[in-house]
N, C-alpha and C. Protein backbone atom coordinates (compact mmCIF):
# COMPACT_ATOMS: atom_id res chain seq x y z
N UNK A 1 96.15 89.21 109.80
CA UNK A 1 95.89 89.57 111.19
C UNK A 1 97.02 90.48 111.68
N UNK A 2 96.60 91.54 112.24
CA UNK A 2 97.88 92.55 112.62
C UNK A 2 98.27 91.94 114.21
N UNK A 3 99.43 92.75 114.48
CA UNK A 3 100.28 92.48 115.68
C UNK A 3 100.16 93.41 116.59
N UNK A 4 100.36 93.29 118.03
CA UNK A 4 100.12 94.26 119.14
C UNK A 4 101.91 94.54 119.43
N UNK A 5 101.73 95.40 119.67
CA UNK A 5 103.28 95.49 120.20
C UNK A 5 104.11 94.63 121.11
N UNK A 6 103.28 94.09 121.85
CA UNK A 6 103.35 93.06 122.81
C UNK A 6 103.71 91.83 122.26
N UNK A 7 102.93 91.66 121.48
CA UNK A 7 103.41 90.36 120.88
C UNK A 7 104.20 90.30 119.84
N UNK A 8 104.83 91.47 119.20
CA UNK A 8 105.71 91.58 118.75
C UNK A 8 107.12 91.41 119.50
N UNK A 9 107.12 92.25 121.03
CA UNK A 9 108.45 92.04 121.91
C UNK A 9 108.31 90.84 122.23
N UNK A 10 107.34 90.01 122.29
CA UNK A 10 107.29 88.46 122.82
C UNK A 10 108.57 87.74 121.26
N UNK A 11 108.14 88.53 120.45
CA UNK A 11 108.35 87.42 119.00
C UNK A 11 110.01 88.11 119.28
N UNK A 12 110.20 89.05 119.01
CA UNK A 12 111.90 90.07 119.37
C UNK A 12 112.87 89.01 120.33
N UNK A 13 111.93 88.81 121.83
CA UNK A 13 112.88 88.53 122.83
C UNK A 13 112.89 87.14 122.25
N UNK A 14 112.15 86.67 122.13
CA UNK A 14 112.29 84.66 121.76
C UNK A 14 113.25 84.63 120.73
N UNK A 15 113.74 85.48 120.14
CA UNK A 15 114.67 85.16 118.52
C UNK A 15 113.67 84.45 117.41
N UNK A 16 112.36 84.63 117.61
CA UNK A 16 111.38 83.96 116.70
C UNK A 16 111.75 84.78 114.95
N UNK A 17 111.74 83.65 114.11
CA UNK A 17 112.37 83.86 112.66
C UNK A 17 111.38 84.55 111.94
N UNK A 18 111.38 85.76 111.34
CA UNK A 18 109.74 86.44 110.81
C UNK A 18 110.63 87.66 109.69
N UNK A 19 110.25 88.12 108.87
CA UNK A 19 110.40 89.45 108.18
C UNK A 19 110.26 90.46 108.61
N UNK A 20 110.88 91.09 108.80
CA UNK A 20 110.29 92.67 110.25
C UNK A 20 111.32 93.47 109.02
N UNK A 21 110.03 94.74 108.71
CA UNK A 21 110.27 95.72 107.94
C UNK A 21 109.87 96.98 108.38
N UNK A 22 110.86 98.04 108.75
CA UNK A 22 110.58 99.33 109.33
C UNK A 22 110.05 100.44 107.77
N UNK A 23 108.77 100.89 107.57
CA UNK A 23 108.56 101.21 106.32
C UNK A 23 108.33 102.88 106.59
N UNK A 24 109.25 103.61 107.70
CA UNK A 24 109.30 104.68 108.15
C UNK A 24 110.42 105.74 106.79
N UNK A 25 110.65 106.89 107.14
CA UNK A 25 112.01 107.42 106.71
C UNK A 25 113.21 106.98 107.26
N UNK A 26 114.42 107.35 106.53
CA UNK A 26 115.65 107.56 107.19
C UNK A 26 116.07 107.94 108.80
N UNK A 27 115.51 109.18 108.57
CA UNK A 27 115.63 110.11 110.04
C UNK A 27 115.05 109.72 110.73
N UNK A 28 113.92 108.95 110.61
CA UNK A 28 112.66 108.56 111.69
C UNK A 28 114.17 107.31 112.30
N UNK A 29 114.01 106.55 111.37
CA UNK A 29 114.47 105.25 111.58
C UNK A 29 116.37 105.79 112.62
N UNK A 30 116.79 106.69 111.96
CA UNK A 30 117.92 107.07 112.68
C UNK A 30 117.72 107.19 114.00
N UNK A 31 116.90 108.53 114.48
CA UNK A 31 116.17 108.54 115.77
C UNK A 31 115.81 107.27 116.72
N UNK A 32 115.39 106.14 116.31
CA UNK A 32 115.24 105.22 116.98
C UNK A 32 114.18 103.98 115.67
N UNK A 33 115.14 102.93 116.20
CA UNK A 33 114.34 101.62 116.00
C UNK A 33 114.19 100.10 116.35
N UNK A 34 113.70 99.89 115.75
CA UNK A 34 113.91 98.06 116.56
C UNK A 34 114.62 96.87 115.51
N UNK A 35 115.59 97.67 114.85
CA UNK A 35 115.94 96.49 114.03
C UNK A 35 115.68 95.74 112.62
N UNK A 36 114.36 96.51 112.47
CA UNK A 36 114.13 95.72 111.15
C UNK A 36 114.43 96.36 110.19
N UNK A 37 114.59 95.92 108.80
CA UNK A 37 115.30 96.47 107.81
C UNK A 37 114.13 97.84 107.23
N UNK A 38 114.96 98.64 106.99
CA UNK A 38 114.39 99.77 106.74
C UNK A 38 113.96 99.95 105.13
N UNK A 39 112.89 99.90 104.74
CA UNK A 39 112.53 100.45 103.03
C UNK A 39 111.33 101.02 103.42
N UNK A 40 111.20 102.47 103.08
CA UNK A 40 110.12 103.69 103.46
C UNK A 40 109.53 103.30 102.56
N UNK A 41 108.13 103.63 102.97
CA UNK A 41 106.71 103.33 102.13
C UNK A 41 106.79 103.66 100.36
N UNK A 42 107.21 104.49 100.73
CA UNK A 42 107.49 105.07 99.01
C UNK A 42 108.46 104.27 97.73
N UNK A 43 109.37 103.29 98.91
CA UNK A 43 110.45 102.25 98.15
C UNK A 43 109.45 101.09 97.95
N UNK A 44 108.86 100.53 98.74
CA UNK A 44 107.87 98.90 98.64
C UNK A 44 107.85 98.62 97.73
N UNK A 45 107.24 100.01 96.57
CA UNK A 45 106.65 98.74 95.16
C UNK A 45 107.98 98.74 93.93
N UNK A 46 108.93 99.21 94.65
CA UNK A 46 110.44 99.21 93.61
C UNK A 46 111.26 97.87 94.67
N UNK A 47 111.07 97.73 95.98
CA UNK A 47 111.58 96.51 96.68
C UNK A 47 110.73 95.33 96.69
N UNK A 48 109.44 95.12 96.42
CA UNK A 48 108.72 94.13 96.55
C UNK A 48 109.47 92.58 95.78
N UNK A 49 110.09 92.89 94.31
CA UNK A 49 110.17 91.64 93.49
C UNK A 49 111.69 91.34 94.70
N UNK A 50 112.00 91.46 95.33
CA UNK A 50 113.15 90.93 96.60
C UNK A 50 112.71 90.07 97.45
N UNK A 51 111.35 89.93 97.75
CA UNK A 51 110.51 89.52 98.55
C UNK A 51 109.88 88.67 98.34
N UNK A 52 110.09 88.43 96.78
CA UNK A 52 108.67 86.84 95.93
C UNK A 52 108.76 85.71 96.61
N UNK A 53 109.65 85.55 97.00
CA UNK A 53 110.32 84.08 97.25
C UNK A 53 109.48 83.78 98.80
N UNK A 54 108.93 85.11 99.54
CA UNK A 54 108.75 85.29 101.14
C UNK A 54 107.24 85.30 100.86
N UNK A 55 106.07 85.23 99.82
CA UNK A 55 104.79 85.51 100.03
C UNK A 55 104.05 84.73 100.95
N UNK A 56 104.73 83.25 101.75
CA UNK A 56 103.84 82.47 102.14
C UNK A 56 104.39 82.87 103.98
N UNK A 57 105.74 83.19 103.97
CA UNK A 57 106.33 83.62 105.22
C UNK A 57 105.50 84.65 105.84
N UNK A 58 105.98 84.91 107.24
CA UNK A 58 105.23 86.33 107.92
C UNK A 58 106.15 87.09 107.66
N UNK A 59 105.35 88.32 107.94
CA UNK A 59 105.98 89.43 107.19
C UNK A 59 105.30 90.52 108.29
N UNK A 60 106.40 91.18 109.10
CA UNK A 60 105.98 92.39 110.01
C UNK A 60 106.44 93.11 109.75
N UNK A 61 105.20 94.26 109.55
CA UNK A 61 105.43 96.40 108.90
C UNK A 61 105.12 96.73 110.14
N UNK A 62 106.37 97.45 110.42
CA UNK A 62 105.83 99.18 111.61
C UNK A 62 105.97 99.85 110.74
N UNK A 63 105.89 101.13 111.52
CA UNK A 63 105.99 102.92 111.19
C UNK A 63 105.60 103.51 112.19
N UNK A 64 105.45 104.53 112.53
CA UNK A 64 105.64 105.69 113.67
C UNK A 64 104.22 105.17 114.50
N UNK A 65 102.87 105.26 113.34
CA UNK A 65 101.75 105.07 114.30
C UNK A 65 100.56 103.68 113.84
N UNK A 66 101.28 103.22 112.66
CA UNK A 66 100.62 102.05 112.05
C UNK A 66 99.92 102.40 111.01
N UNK A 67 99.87 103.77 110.93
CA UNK A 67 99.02 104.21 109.54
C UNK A 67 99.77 103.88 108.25
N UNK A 68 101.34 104.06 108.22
CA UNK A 68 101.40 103.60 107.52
C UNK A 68 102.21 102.49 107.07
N UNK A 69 102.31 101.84 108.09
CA UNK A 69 102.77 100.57 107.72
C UNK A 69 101.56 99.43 107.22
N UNK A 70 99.70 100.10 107.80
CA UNK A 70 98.59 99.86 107.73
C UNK A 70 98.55 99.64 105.81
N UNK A 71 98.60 100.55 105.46
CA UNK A 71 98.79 100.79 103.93
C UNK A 71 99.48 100.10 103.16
N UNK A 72 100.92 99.55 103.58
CA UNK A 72 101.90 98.52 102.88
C UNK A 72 101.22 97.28 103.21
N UNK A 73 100.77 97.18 104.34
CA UNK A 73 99.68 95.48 104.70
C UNK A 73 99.62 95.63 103.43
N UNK A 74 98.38 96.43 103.51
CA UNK A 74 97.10 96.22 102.30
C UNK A 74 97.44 96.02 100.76
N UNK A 75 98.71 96.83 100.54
CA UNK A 75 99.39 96.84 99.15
C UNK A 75 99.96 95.31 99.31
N UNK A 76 100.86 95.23 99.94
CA UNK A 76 101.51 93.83 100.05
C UNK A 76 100.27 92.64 99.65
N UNK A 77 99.51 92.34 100.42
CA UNK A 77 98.81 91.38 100.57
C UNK A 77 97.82 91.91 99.20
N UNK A 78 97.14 92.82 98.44
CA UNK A 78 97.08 92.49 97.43
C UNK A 78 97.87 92.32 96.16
N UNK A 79 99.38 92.14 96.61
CA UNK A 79 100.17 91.50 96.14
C UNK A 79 100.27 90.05 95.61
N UNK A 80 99.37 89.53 96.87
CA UNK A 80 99.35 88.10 96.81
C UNK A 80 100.93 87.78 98.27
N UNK A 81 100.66 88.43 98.62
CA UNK A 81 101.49 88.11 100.40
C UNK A 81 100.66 87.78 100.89
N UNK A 82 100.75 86.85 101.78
CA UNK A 82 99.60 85.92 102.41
C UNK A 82 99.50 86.04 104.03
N UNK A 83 100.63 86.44 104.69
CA UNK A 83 101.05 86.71 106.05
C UNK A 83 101.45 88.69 106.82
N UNK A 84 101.06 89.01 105.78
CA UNK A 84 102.15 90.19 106.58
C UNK A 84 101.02 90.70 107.54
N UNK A 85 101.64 91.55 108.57
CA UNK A 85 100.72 91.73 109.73
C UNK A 85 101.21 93.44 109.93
N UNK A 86 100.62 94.00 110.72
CA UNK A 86 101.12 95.84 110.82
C UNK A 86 100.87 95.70 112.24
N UNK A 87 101.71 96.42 112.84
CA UNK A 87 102.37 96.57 114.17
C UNK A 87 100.89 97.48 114.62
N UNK A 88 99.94 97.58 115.45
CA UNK A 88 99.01 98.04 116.21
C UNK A 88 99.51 99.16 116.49
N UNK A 89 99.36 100.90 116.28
CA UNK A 89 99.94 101.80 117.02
C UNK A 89 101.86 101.71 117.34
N UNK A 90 102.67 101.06 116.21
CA UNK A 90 103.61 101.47 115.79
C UNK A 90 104.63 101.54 116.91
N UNK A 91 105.90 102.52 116.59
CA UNK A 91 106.57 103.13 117.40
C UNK A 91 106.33 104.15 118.53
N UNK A 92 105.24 104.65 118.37
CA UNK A 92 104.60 105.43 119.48
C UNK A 92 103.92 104.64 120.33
N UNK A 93 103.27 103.52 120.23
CA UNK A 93 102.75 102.15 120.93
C UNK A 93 104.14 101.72 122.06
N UNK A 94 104.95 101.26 120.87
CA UNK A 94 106.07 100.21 121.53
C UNK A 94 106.89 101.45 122.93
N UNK A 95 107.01 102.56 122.55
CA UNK A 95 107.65 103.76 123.35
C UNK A 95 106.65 104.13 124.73
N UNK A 96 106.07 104.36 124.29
CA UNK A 96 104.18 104.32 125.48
C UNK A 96 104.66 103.26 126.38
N UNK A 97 104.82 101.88 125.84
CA UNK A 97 104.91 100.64 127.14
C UNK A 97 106.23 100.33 127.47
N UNK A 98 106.87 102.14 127.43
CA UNK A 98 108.52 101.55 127.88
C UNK A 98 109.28 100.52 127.35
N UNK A 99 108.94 99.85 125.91
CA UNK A 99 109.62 98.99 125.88
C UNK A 99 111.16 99.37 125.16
């Protein structure tokens, strides 16, 4: 089930415990972000065996517009990841509602 941005800043402000992975570039991520650890789409399937231990945990992907953090869902979870969710409209979402 993916995430709205909204309920992502709900999960941010509470200190709620989750995997939050920015799967943008460098520069994107320089420019602005929210914190989560950065591995660009193109790193996932060389970072994934870091992550075995997390398949049953949640697991939250942004990127700029959700397209492609949309794509790591789908790779992930036919991984056999059982939780990960993709941020609804991304960093251009979360920027839109001033947050």
């Amino acid at each position: 089930m993916d995430i709205s941005v909204m309920e992502l800043k709900e999960k941010l402000d509470s200190g709620e415990e989750f995997i939050f992975i920015d799967v943008r570039e460098p520069y994107e991520y320089e420019e602005f972000n929210l914190g989560a650890t950065l591995i660009p789409m193109g790193i996932i399937p060389a970072k994934l065996s870091e992550y075995q231990d997390f398949k049953e945990k949640e697991i939250v992907v942004h990127c700029r517009s959700g397209a492609r953090s949309g794509q790591v869902k789908e790779f992930m979870t036919n991984q056999g990841f059982k939780n990960v969710r993709n941020v609804l409209g991304g960093i251009l979402e979360w920027q839109n509602r001033g947050f």
